[in-house]
Protein backbone atom coordinates (compact mmCIF):
# COMPACT_ATOMS: atom_id res chain seq x y z
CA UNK A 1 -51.56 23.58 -27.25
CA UNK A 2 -51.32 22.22 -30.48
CA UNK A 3 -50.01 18.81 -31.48
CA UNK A 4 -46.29 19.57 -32.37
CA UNK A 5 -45.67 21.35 -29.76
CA UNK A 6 -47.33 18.44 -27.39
CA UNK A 7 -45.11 16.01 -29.04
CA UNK A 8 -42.03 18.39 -28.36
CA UNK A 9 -42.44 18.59 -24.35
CA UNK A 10 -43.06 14.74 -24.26
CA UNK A 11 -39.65 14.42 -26.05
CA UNK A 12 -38.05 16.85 -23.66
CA UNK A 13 -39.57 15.10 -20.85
CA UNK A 14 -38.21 11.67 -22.02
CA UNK A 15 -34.96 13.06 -22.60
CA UNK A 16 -34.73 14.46 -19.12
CA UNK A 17 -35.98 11.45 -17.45
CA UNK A 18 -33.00 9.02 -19.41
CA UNK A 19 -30.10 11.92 -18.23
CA UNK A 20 -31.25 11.76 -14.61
CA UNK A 21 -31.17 8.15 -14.58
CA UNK A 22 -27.69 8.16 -16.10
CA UNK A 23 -26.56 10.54 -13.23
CA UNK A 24 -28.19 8.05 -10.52
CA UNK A 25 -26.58 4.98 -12.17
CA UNK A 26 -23.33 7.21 -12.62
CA UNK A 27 -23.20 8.08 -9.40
CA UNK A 28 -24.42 4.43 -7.68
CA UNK A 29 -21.14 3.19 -10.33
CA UNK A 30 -18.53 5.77 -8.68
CA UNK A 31 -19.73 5.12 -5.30
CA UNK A 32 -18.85 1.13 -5.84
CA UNK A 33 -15.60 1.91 -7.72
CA UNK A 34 -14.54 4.22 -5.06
CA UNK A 35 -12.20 2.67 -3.28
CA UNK A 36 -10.03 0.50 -6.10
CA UNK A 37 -10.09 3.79 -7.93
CA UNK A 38 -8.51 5.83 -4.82
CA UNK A 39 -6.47 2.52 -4.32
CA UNK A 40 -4.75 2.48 -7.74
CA UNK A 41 -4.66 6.59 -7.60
CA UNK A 42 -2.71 5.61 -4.57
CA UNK A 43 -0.46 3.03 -6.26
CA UNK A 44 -0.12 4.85 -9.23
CA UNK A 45 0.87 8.57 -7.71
CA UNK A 46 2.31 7.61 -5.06
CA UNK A 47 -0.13 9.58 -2.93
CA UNK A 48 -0.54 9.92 0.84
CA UNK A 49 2.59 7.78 1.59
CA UNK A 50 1.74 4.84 -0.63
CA UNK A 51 4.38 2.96 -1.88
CA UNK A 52 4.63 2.90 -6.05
CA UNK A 53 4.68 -0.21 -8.32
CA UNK A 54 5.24 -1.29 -11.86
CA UNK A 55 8.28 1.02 -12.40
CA UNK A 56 11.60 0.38 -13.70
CA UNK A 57 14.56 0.37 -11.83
CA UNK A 58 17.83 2.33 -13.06
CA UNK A 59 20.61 0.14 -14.54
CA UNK A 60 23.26 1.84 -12.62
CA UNK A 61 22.75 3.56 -8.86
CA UNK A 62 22.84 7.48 -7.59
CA UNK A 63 25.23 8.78 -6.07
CA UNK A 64 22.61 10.28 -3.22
CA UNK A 65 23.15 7.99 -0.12
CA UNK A 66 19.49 8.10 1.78
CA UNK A 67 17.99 5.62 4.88
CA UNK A 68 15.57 3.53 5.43
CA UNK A 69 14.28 3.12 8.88
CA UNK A 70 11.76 0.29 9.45
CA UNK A 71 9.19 0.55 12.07
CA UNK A 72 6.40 -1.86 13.23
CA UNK A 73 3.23 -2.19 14.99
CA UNK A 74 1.01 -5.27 16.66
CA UNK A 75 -2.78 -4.56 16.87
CA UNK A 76 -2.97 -5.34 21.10
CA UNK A 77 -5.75 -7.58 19.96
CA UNK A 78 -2.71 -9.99 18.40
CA UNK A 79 -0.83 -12.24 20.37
CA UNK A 80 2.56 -11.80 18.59
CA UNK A 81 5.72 -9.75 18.69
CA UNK A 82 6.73 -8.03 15.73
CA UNK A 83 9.86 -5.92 15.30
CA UNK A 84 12.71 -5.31 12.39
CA UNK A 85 15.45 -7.41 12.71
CA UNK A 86 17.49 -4.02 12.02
CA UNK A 87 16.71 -0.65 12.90
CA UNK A 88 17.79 0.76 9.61
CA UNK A 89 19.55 0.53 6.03
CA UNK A 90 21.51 3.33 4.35
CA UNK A 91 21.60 2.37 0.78
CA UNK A 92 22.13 5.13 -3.10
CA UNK A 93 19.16 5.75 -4.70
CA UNK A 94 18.52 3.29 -7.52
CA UNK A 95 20.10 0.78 -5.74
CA UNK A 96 17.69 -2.35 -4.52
CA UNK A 97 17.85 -3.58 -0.71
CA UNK A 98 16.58 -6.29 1.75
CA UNK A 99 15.28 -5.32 5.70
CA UNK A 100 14.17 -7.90 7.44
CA UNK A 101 10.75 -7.95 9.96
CA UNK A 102 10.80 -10.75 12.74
CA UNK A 103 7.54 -12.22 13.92
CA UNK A 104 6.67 -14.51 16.78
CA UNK A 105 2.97 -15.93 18.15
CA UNK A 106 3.42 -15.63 22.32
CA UNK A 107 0.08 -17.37 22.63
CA UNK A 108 -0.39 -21.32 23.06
CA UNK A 109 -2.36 -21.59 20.09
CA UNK A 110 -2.07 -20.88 16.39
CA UNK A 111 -2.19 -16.76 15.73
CA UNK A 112 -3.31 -15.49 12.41
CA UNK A 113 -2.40 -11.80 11.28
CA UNK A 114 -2.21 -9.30 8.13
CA UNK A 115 -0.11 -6.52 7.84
CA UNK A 116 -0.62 -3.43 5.84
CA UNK A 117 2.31 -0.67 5.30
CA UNK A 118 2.72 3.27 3.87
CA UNK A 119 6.29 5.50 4.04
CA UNK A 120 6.64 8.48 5.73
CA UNK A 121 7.27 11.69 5.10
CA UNK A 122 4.17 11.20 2.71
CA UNK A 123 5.77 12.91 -0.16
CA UNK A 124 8.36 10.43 -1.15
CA UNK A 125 5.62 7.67 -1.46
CA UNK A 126 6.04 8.15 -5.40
CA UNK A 127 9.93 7.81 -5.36
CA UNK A 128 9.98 4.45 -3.00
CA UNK A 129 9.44 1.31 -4.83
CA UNK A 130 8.96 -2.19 -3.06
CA UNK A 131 9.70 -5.66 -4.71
CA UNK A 132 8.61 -7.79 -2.76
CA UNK A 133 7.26 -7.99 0.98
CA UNK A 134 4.59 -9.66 3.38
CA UNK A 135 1.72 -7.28 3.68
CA UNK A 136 -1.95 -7.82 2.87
CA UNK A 137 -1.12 -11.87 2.90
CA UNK A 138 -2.20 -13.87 5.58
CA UNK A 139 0.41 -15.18 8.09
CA UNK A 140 -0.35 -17.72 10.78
CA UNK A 141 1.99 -18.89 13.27
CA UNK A 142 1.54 -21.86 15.28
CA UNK A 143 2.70 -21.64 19.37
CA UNK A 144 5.79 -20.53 19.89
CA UNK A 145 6.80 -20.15 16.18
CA UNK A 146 8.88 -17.30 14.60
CA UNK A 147 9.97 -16.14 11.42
CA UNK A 148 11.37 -13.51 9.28
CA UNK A 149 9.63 -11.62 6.91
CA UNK A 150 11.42 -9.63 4.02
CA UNK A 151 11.08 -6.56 2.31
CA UNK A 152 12.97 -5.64 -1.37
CA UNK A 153 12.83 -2.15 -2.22
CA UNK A 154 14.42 0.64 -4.10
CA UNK A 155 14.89 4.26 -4.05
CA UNK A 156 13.93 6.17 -7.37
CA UNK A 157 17.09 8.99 -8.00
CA UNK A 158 14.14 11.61 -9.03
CA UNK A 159 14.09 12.08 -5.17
CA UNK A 160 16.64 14.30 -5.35
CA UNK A 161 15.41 16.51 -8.43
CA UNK A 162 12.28 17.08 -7.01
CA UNK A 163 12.19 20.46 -4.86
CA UNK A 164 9.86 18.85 -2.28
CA UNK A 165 11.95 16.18 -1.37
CA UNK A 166 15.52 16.35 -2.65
CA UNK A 167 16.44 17.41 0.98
CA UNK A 168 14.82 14.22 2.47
CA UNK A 169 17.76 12.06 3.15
CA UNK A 170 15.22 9.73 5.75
CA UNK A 171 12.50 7.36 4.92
CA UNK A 172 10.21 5.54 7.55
CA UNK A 173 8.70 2.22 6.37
CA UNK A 174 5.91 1.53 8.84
CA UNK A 175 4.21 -2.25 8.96
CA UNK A 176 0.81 -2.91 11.07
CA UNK A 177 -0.21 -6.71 11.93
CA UNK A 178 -3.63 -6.68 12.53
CA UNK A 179 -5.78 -9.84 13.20
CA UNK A 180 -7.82 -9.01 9.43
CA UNK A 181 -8.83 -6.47 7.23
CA UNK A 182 -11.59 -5.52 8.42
CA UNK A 183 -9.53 -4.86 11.37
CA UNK A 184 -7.44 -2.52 9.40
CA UNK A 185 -10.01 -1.02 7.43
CA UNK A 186 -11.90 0.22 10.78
CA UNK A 187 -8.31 1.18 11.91
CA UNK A 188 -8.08 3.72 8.86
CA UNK A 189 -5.23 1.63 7.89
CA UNK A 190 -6.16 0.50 4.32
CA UNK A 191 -6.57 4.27 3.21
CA UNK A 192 -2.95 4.68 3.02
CA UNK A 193 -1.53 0.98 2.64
CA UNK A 194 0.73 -0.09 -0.47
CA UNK A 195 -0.03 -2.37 -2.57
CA UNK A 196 0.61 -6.14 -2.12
CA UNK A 197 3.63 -8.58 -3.58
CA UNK A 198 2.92 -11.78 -1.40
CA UNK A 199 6.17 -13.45 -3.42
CA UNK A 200 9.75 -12.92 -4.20
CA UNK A 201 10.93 -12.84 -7.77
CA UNK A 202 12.13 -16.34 -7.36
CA UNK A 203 8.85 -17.57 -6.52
CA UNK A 204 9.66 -18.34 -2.37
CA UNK A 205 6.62 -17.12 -0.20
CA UNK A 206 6.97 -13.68 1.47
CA UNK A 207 7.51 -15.50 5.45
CA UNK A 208 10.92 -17.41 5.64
CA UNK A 209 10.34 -20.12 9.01
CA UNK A 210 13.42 -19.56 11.18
């Protein structure tokens, strides 16, 4: 084998050797970046349930007339009651409204939770927008204390051009306390949650004291 050739291999070999190891670091980069990344797919798309963010709200309201129901959840695990303060809201696409979650610690000593939230049926997730609310913010509650907790959200009118949901005239808002994350992440939970406004526009934190 004569020189040239020798030197051609080794440069083959070397070039070989630094792709692999771009692959490996590649790969060890996705694997890190995983979860934002499927996070703000979430956010972004609106996928698996998740609520969007960052769009802009029409200037005038639909004339589609849809409802909101609100559910909620306590992990057992969390000494507190947690309900909406109404069952529902009917409201036009396009059109921003307020529900309203009530909380209250039942133990006899301060209670800390976190909440984390998706819509249902999973294909509007990219047409409901939320404002403000209360989830993936800390919330203690000392003995005995309640206090409401408020949502802001809004309806995008595509809903009804879109042929997999303009028959949806229903919406389910579902909220989990759990005692942490970590909680909720070995719940599943954080796979589908929304993303997180801990304040209202006007600067007042996300858990009104009653």
């Amino acid at each position: 084998m004569d020189a040239n050739r020798q030197a051609l291999i080794a440069k083959r070999n070397r070039r070989t050797g630094i792709a692999a190891a771009g692959v490996v670091v590649a790969m060890v980069g996705v694997s890190f970046a995983a979860v934002p990344l499927y996070d703000l797919f979430c956010r972004i798309t609106g996928y698996n349930g998740t609520p969007m963010i960052g769009a802009e709200r029409p200037t005038a309201p639909g004339e589609l007339t849809v409802t909101v129901r609100f559910n909620a959840n306590t992990q057992p695990n969390l000494p507190w009651r947690f309900e909406p303060v109404q069952p529902s809201v009917q409201l036009h696409v396009g059109e921003e409204a307020m529900g309203f979650y009530r909380a209250a610690n039942l133990s006899d000593r301060p209670a800390t939770g976190i909440s984390t939230y998706n819509v249902t049926p999973e294909v509007v997730g990219k047409y409901f927008h939320k404002t403000a609310c209360f989830c993936f913010e800390e919330q203690t509650l000392n003995p005995g204390q309640e206090v409401d907790m408020p949502l802001a959200f809004w309806v995008d009118p595509r809903i009804a051009e879109d042929p997999n949901t303009r028959g949806i005239r229903t919406i389910t808002v579902s909220y989990t306390f759990f005692r942490s994350l970590n909680d909720a992440e070995r719940a599943g939970a954080l796979a589908n949650a929304g993303p997180h406004v801990g304040r209202l526009g006007n600067g007042t934190p996300a858990g009104i004291t009653r």
